[in-house]
C-alpha atoms as a PDB file:
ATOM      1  CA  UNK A   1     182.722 112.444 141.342  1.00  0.00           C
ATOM      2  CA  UNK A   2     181.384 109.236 140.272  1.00  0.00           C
ATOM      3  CA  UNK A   3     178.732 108.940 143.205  1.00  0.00           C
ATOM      4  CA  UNK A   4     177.796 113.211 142.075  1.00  0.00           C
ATOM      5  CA  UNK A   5     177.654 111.869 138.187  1.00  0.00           C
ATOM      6  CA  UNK A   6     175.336 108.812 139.518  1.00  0.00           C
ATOM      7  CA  UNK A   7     173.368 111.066 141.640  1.00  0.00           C
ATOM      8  CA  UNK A   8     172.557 113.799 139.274  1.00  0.00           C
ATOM      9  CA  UNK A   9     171.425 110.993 136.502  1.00  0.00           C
ATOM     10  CA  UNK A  10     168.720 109.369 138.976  1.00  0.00           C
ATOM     11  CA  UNK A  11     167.676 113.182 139.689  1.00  0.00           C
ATOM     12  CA  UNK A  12     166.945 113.477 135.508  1.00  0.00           C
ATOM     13  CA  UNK A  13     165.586 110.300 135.452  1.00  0.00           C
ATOM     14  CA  UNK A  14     162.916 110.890 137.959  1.00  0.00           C
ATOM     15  CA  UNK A  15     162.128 114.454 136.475  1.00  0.00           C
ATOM     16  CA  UNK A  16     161.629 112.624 133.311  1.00  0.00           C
ATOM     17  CA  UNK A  17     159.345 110.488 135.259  1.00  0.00           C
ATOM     18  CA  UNK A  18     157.706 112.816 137.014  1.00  0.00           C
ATOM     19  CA  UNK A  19     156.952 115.120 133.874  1.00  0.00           C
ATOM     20  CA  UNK A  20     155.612 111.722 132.269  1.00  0.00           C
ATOM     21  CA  UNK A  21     153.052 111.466 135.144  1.00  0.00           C
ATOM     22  CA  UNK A  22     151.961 114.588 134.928  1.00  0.00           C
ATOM     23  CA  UNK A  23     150.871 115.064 130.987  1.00  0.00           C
ATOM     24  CA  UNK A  24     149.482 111.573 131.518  1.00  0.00           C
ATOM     25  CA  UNK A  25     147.644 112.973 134.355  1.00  0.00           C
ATOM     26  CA  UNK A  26     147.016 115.897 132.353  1.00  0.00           C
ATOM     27  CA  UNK A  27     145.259 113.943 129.399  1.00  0.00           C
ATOM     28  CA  UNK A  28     143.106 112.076 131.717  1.00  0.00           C
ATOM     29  CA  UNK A  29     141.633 114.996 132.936  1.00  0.00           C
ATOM     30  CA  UNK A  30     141.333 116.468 129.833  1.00  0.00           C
ATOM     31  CA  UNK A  31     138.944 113.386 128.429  1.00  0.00           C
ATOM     32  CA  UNK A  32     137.085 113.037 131.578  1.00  0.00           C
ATOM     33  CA  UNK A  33     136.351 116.996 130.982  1.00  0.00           C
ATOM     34  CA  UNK A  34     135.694 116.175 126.480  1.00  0.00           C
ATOM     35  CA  UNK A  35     132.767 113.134 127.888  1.00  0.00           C
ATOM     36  CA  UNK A  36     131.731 115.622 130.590  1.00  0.00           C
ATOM     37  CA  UNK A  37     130.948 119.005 128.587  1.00  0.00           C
ATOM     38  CA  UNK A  38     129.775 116.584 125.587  1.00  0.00           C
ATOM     39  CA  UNK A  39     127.067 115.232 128.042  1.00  0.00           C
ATOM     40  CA  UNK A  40     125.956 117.585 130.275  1.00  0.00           C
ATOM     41  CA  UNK A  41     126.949 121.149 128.453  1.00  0.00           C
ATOM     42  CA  UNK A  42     129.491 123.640 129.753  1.00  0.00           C
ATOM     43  CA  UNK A  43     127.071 124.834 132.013  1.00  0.00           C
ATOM     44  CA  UNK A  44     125.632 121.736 133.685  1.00  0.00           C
ATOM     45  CA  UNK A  45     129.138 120.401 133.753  1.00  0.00           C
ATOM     46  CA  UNK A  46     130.638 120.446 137.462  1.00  0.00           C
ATOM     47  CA  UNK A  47     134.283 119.833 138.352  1.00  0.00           C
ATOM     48  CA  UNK A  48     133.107 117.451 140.587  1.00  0.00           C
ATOM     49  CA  UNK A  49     131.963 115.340 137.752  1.00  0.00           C
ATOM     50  CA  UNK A  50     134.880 115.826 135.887  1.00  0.00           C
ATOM     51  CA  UNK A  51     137.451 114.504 138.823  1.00  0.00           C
ATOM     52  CA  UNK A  52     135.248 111.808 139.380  1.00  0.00           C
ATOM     53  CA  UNK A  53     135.162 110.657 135.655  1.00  0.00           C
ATOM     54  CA  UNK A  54     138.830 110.911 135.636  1.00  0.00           C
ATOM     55  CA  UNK A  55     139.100 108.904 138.986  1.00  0.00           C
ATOM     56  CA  UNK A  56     141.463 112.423 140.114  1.00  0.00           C
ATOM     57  CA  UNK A  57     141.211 115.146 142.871  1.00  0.00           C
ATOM     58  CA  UNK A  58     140.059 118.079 142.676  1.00  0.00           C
ATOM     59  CA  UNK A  59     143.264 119.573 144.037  1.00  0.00           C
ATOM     60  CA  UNK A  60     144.918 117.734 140.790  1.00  0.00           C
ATOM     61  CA  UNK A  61     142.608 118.926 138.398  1.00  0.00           C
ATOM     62  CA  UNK A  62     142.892 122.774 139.984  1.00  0.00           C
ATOM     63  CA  UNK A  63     146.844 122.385 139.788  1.00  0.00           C
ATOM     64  CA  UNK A  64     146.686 121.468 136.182  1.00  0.00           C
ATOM     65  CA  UNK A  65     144.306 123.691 134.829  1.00  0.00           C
ATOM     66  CA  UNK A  66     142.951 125.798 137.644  1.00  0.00           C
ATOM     67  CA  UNK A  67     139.250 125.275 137.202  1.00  0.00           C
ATOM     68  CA  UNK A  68     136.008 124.353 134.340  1.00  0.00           C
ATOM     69  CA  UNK A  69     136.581 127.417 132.254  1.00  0.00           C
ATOM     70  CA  UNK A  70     140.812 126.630 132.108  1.00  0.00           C
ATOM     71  CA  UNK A  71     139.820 123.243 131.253  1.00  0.00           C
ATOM     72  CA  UNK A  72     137.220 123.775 128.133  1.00  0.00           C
ATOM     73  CA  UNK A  73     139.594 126.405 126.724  1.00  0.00           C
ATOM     74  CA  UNK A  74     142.634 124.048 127.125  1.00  0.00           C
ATOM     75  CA  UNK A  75     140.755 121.499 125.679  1.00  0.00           C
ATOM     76  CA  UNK A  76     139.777 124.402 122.324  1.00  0.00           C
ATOM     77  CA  UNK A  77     143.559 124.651 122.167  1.00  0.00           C
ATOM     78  CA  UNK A  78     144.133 121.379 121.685  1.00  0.00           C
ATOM     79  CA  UNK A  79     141.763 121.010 118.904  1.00  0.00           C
ATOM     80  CA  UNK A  80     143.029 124.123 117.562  1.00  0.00           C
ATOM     81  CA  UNK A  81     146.794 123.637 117.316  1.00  0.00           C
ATOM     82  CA  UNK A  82     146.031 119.705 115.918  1.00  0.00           C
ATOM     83  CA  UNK A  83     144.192 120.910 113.425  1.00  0.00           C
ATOM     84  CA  UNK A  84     146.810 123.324 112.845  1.00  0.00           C
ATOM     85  CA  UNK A  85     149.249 120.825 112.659  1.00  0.00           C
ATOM     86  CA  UNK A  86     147.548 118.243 110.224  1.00  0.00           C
ATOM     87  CA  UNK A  87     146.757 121.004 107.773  1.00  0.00           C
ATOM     88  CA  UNK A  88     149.991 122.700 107.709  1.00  0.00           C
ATOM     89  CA  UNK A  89     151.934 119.088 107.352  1.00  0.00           C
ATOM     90  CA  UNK A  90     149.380 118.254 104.326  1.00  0.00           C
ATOM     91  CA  UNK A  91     150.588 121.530 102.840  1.00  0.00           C
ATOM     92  CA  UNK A  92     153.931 121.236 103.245  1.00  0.00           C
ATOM     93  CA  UNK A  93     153.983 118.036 101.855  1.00  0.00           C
ATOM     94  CA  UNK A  94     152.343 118.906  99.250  1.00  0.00           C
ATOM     95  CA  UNK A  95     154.577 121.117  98.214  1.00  0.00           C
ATOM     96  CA  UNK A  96     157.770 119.502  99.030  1.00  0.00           C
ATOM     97  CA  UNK A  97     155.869 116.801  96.123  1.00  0.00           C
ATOM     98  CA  UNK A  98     156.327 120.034  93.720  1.00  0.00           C
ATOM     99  CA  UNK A  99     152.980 121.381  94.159  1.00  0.00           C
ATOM    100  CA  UNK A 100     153.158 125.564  93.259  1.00  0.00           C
ATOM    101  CA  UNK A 101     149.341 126.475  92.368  1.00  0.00           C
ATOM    102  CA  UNK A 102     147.838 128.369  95.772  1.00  0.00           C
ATOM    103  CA  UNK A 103     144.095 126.689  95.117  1.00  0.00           C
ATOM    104  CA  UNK A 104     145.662 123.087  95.465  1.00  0.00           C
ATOM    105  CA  UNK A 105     147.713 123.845  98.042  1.00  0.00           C
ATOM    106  CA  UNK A 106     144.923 125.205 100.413  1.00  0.00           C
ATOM    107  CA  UNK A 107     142.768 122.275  98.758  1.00  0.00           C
ATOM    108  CA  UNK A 108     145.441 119.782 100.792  1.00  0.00           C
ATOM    109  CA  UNK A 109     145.337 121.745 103.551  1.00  0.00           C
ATOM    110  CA  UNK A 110     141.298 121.672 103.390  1.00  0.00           C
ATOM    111  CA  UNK A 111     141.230 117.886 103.016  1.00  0.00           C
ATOM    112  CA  UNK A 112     143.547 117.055 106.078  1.00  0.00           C
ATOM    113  CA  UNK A 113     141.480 119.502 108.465  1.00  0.00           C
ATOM    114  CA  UNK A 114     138.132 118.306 107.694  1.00  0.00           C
ATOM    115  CA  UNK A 115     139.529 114.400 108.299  1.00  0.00           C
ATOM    116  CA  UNK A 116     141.186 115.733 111.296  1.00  0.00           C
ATOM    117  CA  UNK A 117     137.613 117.093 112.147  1.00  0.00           C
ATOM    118  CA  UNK A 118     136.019 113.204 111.948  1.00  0.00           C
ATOM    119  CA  UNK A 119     138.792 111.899 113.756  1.00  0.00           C
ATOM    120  CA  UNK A 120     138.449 114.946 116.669  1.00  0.00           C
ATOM    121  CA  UNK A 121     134.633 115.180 116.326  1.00  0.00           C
ATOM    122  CA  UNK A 122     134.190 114.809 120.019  1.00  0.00           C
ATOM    123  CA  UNK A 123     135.234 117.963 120.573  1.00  0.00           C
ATOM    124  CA  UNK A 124     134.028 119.156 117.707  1.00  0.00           C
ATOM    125  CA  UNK A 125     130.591 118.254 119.019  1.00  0.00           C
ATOM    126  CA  UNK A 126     131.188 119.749 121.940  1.00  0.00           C
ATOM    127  CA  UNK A 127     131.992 123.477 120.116  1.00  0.00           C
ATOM    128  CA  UNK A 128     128.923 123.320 118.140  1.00  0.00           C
ATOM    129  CA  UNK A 129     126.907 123.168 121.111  1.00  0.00           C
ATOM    130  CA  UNK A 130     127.707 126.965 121.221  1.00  0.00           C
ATOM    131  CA  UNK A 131     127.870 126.264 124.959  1.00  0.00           C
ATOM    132  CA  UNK A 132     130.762 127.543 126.659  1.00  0.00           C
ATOM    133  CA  UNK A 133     131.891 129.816 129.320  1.00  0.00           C
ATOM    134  CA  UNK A 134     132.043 133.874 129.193  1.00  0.00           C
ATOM    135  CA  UNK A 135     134.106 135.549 126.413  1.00  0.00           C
ATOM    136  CA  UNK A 136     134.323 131.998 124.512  1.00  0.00           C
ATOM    137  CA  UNK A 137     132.775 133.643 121.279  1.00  0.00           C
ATOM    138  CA  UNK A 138     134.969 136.598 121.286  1.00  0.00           C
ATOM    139  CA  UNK A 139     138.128 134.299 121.211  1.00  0.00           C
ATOM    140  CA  UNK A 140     136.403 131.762 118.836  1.00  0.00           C
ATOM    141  CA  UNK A 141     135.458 134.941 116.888  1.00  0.00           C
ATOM    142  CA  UNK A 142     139.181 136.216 116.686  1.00  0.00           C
ATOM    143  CA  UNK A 143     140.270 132.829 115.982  1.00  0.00           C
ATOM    144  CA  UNK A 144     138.158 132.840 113.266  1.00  0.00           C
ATOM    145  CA  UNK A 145     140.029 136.027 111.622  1.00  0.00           C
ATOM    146  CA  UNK A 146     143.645 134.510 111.640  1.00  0.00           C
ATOM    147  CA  UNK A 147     142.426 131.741 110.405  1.00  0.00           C
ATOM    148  CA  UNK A 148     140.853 133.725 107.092  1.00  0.00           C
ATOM    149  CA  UNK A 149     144.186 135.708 107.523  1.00  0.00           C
ATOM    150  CA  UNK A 150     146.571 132.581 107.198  1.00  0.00           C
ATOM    151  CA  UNK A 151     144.399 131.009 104.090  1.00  0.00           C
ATOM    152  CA  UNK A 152     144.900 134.245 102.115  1.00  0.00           C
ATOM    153  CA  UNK A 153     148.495 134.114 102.302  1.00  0.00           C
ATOM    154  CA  UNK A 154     148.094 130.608 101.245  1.00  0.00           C
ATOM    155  CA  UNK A 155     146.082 131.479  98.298  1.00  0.00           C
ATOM    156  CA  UNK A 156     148.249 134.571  97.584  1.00  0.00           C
ATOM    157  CA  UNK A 157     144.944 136.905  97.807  1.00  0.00           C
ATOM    158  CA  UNK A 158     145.193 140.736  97.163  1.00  0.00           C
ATOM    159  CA  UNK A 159     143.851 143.397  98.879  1.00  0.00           C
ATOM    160  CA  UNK A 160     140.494 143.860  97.190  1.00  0.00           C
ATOM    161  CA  UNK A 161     137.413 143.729  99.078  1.00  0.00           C
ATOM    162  CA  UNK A 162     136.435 141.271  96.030  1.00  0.00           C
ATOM    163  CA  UNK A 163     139.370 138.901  97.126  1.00  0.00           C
ATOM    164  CA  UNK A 164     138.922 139.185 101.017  1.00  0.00           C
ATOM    165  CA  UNK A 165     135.427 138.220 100.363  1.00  0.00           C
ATOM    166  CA  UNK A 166     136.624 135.028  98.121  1.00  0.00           C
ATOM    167  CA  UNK A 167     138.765 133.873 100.889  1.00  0.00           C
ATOM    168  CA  UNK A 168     136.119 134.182 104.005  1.00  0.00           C
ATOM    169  CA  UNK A 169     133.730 132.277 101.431  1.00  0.00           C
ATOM    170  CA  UNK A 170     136.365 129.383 101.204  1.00  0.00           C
ATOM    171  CA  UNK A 171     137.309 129.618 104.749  1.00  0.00           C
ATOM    172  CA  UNK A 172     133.455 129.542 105.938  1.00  0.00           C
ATOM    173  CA  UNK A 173     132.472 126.709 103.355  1.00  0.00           C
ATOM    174  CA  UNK A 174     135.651 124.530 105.170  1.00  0.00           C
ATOM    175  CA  UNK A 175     134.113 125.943 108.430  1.00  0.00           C
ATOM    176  CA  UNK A 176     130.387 124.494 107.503  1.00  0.00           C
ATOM    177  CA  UNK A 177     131.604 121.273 106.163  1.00  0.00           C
ATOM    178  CA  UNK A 178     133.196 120.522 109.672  1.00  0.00           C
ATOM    179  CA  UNK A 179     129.590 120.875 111.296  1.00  0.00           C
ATOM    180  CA  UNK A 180     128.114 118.471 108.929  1.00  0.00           C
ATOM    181  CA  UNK A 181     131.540 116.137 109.257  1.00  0.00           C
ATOM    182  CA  UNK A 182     131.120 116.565 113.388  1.00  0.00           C
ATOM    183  CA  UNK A 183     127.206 115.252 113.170  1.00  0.00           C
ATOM    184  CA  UNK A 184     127.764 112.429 110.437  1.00  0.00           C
ATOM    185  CA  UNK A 185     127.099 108.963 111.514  1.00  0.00           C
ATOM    186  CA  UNK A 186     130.011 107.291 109.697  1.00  0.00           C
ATOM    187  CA  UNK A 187     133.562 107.499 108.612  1.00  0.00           C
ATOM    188  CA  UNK A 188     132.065 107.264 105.153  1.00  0.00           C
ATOM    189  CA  UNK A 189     129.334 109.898 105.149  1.00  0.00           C
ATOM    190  CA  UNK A 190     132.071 111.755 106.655  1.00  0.00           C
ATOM    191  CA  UNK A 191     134.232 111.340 103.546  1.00  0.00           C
ATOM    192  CA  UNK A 192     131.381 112.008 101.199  1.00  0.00           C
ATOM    193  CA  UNK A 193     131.001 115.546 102.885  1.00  0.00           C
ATOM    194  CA  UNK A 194     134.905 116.390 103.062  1.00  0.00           C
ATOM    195  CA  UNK A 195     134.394 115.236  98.998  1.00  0.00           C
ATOM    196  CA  UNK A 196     131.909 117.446  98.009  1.00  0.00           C
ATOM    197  CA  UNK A 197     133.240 120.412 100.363  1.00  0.00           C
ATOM    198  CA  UNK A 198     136.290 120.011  97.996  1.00  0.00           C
ATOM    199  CA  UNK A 199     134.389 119.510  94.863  1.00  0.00           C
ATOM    200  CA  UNK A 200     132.624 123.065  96.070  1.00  0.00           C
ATOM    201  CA  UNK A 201     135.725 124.519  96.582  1.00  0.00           C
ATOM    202  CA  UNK A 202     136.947 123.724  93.474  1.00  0.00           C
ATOM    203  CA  UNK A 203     134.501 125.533  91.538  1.00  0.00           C
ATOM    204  CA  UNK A 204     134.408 128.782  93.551  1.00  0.00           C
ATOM    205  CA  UNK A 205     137.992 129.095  92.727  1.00  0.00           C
ATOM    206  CA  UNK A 206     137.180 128.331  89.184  1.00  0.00           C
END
């Protein structure tokens, strides 16, 4: 029993290193493809250069992702769900602090995306190339909806066309800041422009 016990805890172990391995493997790849499509476009990108960049194979990089197109839109997820993240946590906290009114909430929620955006901006960069392969703008497009659809709940919106149109005017403000934010040439120019995307927020909520 004890030699079975022993035996199955060296088996978790090395799964535990294994798995380890591979999301480390899976990050490199995943930078070495963020430099790559930043430099040379989606198009002129090869996985070739990618592999080499990440000192891999190109049998590891196929296993992990299964080709160039896998890997941009892995690495749009990414951005996507830690922006996600960030925002969501800044709301939450905010109103675990006792914060009810919609307009600040989504204003905390605003704030921690676009410093997410300065601290992601390499990928950010990379998306406002526009440069990316088939059926990227449909998805970006449809990402685009939920992501009016999730700040309306936040700021409690109604159904009238007047109201919709408030909240894609709030989401696409947000949405323009982070091109300016992606493009600045400091942390603090980057500030100034999350600033005054708040400050405009705050008066078309007014």
């Amino acid at each position: 029993m004890a030699r079975k016990a022993g035996t199955h805890t060296a088996g978790r172990g090395g799964g535990a290193w294994r798995w380890s391995r591979t999301a480390h493997t899976r990050r490199v790849l995943l930078e070495a493809a963020r430099e790559v499509f930043t430099e040379k476009g989606f198009a002129e990108a090869g996985v070739a250069d990618v592999v080499e960049r990440a000192q891999s194979s190109v049998g590891s990089l196929y296993h992990h992702f299964g080709g160039k197109t896998e890997l941009f839109l892995a690495l749009w997820e990414d951005q996507q769900a830690a922006d996600e993240e960030q925002a969501s946590g800044a709301v939450a906290r905010a109103r675990a602090a006792g914060e009810e009114d919609p307009v600040e909430l989504f204003i905390a929620g605003a704030r921690a995306f676009l410093e997410g955006s300065w601290q992601r901006r390499g990928v950010g960069l990379l998306l406002l190339t526009g440069d990316g392969p088939p059926g990227f703008d449909v998805l970006r497009r449809g990402r685009s909806r939920e992501w009016v659809r999730q700040n309306a709940v936040l700021l409690q919106a109604g159904e009238s066309a007047e109201e919709r149109l408030a909240v894609s005017v709030l989401t696409a403000a947000i949405g323009e800041a982070r091109r300016e934010i992606v493009v600045a040439e400091s942390a603090e120019e980057a500030e100034r422009i999350t600033e005054a995307a708040i400050g405009l927020i705050r008066r078309l909520s007014a």
